[in-house]
N, C-alpha and C. Protein backbone atom coordinates (compact mmCIF):
# COMPACT_ATOMS: atom_id res chain seq x y z
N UNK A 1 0.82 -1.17 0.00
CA UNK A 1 0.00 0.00 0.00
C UNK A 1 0.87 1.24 0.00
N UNK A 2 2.14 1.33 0.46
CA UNK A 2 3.23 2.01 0.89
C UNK A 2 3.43 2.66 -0.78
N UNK A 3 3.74 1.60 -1.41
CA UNK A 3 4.24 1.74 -3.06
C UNK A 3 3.32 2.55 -3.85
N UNK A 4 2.06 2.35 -3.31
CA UNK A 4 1.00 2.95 -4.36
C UNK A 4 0.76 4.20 -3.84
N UNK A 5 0.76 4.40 -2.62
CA UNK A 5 0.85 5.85 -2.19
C UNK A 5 2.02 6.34 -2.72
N UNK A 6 3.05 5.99 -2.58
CA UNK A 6 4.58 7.19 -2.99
C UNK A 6 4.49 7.44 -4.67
N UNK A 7 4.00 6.41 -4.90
CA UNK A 7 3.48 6.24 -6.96
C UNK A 7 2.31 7.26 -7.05
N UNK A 8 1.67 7.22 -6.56
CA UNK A 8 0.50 8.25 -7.03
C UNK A 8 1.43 9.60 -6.43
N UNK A 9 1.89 9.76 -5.53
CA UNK A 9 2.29 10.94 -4.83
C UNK A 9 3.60 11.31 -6.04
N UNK A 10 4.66 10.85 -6.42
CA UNK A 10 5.21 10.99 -7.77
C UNK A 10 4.71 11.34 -9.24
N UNK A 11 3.70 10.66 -9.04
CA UNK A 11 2.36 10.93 -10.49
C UNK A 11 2.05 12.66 -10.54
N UNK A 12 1.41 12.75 -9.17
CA UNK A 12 0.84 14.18 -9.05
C UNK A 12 2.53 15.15 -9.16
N UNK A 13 3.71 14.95 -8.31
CA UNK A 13 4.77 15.70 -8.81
C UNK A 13 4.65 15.89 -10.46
N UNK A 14 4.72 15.29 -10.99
CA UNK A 14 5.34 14.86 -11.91
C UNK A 14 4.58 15.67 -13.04
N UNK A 15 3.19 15.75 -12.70
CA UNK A 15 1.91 16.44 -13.44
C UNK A 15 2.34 17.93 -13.20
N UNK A 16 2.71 18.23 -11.86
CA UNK A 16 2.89 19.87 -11.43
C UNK A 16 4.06 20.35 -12.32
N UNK A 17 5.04 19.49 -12.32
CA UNK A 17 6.26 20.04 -13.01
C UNK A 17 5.74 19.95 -14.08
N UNK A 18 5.59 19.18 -14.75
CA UNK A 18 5.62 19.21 -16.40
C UNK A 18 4.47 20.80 -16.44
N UNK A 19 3.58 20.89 -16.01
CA UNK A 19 2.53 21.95 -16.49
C UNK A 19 3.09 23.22 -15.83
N UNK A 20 3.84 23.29 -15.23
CA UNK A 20 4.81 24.68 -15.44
C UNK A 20 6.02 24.64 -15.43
N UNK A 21 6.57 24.03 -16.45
CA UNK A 21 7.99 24.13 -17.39
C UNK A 21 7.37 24.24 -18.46
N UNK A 22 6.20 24.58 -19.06
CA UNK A 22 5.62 24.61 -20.45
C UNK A 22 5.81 25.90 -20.99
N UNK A 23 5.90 26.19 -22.14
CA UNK A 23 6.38 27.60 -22.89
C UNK A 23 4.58 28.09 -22.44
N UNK A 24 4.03 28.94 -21.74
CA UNK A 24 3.09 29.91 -22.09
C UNK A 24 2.43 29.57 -23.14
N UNK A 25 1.51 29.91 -23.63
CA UNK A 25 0.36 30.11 -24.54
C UNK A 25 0.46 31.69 -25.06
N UNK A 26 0.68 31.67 -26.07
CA UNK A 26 0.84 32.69 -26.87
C UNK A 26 -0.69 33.71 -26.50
N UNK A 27 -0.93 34.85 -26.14
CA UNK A 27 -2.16 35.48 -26.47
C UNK A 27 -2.80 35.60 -27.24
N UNK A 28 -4.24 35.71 -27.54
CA UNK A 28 -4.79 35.44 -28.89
C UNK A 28 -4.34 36.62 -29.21
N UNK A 29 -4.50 37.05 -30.74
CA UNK A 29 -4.53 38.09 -30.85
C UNK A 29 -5.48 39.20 -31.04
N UNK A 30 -5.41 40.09 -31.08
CA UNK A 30 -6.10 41.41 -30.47
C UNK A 30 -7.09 41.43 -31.97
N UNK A 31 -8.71 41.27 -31.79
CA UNK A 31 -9.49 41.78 -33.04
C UNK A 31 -9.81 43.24 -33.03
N UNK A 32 -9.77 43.60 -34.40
CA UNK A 32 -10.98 44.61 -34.95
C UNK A 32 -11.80 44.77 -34.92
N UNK A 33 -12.65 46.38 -34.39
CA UNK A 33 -13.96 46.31 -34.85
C UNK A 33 -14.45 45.60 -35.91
N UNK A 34 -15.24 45.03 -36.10
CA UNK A 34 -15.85 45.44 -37.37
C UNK A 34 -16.10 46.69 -38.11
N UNK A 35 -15.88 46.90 -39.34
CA UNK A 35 -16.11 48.10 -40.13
C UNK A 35 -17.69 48.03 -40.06
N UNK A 36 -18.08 49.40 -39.85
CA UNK A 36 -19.07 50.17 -40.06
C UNK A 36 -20.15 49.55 -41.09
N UNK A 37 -21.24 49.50 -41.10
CA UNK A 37 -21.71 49.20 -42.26
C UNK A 37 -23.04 50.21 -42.64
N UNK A 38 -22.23 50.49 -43.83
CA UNK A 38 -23.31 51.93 -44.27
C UNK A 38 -23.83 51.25 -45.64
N UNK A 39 -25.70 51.56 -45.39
CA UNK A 39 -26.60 50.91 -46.62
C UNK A 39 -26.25 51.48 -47.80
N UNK A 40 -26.08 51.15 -48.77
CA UNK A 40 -25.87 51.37 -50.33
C UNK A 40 -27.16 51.96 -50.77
N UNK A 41 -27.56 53.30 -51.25
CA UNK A 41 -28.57 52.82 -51.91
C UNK A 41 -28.94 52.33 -52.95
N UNK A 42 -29.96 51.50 -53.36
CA UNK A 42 -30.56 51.00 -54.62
C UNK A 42 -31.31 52.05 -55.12
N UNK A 43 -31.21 51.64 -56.66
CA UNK A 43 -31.33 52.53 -57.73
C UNK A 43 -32.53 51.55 -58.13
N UNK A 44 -33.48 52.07 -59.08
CA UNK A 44 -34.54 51.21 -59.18
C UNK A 44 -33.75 50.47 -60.45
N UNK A 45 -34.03 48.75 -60.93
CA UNK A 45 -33.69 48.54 -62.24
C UNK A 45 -35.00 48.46 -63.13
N UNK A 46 -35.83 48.79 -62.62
CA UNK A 46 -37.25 48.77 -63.46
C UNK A 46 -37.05 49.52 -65.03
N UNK A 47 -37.46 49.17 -66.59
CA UNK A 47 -36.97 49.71 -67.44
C UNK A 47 -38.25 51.03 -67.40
N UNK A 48 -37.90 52.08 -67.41
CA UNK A 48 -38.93 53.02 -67.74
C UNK A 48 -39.55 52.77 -69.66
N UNK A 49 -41.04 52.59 -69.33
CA UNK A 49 -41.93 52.11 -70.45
C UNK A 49 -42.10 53.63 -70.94
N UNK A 50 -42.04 53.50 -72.36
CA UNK A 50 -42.06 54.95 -73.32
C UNK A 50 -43.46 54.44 -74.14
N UNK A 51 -44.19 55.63 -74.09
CA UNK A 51 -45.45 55.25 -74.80
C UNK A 51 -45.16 56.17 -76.33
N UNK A 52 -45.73 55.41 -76.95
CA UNK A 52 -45.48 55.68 -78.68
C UNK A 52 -46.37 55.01 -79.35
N UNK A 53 -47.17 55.85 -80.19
CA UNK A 53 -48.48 55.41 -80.87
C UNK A 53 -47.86 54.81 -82.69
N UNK A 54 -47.69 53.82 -83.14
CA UNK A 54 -47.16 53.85 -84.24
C UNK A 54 -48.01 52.58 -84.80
N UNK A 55 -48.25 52.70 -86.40
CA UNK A 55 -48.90 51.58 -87.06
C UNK A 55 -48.53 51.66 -88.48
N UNK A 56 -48.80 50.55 -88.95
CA UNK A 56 -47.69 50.00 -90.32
C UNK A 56 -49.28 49.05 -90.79
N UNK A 57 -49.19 49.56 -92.30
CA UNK A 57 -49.90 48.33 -93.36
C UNK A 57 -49.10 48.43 -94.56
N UNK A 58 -49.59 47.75 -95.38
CA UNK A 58 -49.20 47.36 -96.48
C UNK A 58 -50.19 47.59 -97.97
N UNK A 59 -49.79 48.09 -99.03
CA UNK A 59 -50.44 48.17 -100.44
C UNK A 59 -50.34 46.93 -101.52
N UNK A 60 -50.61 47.49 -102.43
CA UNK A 60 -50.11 46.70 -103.25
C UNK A 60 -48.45 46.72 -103.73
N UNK A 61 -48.29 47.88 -103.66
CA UNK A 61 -46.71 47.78 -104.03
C UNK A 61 -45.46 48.27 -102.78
N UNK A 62 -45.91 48.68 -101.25
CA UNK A 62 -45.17 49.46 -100.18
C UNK A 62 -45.58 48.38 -98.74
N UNK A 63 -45.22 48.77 -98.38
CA UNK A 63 -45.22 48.91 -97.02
C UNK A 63 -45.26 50.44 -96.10
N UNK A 64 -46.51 50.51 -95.33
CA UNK A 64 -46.18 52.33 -94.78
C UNK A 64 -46.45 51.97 -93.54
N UNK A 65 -45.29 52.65 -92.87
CA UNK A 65 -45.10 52.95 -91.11
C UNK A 65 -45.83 54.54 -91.07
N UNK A 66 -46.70 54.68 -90.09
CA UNK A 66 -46.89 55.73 -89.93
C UNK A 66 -46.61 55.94 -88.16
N UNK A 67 -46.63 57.62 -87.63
CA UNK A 67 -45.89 57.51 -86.20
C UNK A 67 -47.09 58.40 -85.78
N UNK A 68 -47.60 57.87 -85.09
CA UNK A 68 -48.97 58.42 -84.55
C UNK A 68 -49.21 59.84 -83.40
N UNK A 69 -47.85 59.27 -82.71
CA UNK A 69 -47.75 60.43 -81.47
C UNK A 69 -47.56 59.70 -80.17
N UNK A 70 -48.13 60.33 -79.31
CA UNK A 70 -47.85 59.41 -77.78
C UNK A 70 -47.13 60.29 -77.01
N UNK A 71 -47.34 59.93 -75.59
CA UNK A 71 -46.54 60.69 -74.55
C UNK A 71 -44.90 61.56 -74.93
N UNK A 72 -44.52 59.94 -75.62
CA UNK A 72 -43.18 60.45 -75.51
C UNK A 72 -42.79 60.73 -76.71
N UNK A 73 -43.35 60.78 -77.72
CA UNK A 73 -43.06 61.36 -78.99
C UNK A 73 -42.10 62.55 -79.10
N UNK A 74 -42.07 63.45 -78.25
CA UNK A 74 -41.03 64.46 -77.87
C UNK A 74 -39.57 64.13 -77.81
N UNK A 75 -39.42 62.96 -77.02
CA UNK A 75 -38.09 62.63 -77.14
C UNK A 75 -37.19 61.85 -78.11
N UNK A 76 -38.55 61.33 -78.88
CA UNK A 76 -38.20 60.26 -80.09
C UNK A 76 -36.79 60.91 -81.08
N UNK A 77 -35.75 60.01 -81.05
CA UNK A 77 -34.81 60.96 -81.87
C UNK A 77 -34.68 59.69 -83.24
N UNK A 78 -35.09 58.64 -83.08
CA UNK A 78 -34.77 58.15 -84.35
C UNK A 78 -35.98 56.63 -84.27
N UNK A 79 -36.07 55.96 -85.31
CA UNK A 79 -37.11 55.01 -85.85
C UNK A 79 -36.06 53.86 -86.37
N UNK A 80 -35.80 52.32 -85.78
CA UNK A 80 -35.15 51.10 -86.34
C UNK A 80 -35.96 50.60 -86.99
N UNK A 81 -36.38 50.39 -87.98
CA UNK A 81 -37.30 49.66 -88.77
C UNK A 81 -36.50 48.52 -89.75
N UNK A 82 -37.85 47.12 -88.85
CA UNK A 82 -36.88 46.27 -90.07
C UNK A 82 -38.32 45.11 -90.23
N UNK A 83 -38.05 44.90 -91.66
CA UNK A 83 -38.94 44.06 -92.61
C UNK A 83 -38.40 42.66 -92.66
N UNK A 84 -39.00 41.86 -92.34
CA UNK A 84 -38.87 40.19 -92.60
C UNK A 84 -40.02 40.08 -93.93
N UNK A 85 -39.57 39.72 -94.84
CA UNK A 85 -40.53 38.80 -96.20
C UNK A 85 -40.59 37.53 -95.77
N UNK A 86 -41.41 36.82 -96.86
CA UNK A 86 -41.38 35.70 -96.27
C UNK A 86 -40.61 34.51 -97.16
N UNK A 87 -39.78 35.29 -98.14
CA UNK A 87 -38.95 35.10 -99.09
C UNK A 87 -37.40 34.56 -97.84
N UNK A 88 -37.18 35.57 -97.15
CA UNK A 88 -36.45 35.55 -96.28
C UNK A 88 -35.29 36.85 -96.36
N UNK A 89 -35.88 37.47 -97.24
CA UNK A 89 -35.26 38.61 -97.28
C UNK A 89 -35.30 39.80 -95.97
N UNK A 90 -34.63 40.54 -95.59
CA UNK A 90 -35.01 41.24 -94.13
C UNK A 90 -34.65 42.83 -95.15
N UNK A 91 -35.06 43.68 -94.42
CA UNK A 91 -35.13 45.22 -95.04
C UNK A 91 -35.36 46.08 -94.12
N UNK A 92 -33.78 46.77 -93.37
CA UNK A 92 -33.45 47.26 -92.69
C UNK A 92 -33.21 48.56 -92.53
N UNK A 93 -33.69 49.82 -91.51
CA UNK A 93 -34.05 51.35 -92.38
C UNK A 93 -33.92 51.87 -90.63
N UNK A 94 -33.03 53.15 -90.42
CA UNK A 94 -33.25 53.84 -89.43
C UNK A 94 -33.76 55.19 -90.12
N UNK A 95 -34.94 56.08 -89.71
CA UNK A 95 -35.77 56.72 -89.84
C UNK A 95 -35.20 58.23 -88.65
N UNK A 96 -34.30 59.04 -89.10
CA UNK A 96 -33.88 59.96 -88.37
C UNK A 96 -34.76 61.05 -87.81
N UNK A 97 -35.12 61.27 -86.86
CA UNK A 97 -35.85 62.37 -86.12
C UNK A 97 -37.33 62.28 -86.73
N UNK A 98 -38.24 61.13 -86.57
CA UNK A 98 -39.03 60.88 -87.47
C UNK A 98 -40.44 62.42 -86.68
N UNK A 99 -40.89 62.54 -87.72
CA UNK A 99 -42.35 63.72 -87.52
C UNK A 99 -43.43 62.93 -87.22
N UNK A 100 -44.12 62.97 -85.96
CA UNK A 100 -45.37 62.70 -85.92
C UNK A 100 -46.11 63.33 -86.81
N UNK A 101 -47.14 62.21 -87.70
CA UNK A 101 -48.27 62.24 -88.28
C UNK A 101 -47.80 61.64 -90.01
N UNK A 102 -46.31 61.85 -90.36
CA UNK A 102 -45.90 61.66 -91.38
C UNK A 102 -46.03 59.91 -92.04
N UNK A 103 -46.18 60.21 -93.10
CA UNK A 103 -46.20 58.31 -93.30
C UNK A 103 -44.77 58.39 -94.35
N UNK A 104 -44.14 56.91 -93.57
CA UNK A 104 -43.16 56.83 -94.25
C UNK A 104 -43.19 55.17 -95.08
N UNK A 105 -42.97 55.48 -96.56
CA UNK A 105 -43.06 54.38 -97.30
C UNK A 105 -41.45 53.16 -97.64
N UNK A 106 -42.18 52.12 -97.81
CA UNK A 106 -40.88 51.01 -97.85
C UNK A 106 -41.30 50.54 -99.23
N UNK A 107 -41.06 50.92 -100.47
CA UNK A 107 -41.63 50.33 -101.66
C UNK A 107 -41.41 48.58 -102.37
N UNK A 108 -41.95 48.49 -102.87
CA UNK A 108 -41.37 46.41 -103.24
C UNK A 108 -41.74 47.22 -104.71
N UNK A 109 -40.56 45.91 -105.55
CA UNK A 109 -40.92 46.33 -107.00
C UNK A 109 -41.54 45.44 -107.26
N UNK A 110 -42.05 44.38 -106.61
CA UNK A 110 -42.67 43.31 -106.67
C UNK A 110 -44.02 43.08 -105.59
N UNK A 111 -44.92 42.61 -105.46
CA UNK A 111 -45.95 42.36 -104.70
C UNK A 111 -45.36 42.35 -103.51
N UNK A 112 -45.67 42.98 -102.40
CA UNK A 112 -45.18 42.99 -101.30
C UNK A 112 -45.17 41.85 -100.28
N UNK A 113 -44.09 40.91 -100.09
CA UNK A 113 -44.59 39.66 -98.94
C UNK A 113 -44.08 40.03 -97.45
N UNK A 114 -44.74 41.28 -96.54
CA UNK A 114 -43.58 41.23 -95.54
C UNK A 114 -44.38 39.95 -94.73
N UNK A 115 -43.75 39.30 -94.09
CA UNK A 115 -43.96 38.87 -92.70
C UNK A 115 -44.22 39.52 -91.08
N UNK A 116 -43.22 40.02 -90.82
CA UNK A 116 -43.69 40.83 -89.90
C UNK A 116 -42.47 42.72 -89.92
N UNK A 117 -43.17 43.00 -89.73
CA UNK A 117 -42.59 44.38 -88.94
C UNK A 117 -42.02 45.02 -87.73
N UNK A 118 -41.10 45.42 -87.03
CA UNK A 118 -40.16 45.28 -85.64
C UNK A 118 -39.93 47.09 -86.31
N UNK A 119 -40.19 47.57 -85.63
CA UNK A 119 -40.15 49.37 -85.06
C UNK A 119 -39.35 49.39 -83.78
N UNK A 120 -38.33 49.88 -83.60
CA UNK A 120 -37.82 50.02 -82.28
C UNK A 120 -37.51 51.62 -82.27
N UNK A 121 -38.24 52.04 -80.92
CA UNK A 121 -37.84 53.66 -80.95
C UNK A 121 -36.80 53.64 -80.16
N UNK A 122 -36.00 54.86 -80.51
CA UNK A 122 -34.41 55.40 -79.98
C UNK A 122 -34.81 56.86 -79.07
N UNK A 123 -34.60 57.03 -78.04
CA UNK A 123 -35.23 58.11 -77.49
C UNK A 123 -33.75 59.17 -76.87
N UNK A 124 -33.84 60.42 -76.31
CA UNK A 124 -33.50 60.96 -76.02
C UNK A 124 -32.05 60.34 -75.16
N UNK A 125 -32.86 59.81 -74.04
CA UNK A 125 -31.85 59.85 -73.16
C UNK A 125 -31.38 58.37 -73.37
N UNK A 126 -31.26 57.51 -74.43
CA UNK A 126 -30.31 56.45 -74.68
C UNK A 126 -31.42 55.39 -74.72
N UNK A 127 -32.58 55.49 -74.23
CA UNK A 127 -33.17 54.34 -73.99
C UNK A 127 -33.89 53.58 -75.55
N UNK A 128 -33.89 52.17 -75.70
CA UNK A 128 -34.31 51.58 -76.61
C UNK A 128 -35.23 50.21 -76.70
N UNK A 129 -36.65 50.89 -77.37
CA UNK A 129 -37.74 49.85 -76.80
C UNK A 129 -38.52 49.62 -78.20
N UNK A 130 -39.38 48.57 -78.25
CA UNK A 130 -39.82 48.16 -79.39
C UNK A 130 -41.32 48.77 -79.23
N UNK A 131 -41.43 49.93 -80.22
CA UNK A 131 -42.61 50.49 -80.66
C UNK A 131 -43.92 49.47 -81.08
N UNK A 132 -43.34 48.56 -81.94
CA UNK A 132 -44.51 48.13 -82.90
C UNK A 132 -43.80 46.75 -83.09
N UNK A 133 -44.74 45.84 -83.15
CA UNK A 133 -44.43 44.71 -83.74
C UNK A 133 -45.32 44.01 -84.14
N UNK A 134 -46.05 43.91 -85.70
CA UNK A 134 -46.96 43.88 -86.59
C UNK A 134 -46.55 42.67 -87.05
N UNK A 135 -47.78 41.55 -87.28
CA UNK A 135 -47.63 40.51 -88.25
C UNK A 135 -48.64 40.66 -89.22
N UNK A 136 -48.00 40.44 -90.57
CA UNK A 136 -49.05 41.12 -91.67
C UNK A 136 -49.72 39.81 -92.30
């Protein structure tokens, strides 16, 4: 019983020394606030809708876009106009600073086959939206 007492009593030395002859524990190191956090604001991405009154038929020998008017007719600075046949021919036309009320003609020297019609207005401040899109 003698042995197991002086053994455990050596054990516990033995625990004390080793746990302070140990190098320290480094300190954690020191954090940062966190940075500040300031809201961004959002910008809307909604596309602003341009109203524009425009309509397109066909003759016997043309095709006529006419530009009706509309809210934003004011800012209108130009007219993309493009013709699909059904030939497969396409017939492609920008229409500069077009005049409300004016009709503007696309002639065929041949019977006219368009398929459809694509008007895209060009407006002032950069923006670009499809006026008209007619299937004939």
């Amino acid at each position: 019983m003698r042995r197991i007492s002086l053994l455990a009593i050596l054990i516990m030395v033995s625990i004390l020394v080793c746990g302070c002859i140990q190098t320290p524990a480094k300190p954690a190191a020191p954090t940062s606030a966190p940075p500040e956090i300031t809201p961004v604001q959002v910008t809307s991405a909604t596309p602003v809708h341009k109203q524009i009154d425009c309509s397109a038929w066909k003759t016997d020998r043309s095709v006529i876009l006419k530009c009706n008017g509309g809210n934003d007719a004011s800012s209108l600075k130009a007219l993309r106009v493009q013709i699909d046949n059904q030939n497969g021919q396409v017939v492609k036309r920008t229409l500069g600073d077009p005049v409300v009320g004016n009709e503007y003609e696309f002639p065929y020297t041949v019977t006219p086959d368009p398929v459809t019609i694509n008007v895209v207005g060009v407006f002032s401040d950069g923006t670009e939206q499809t006026v008209l899109l007619k299937y004939f």
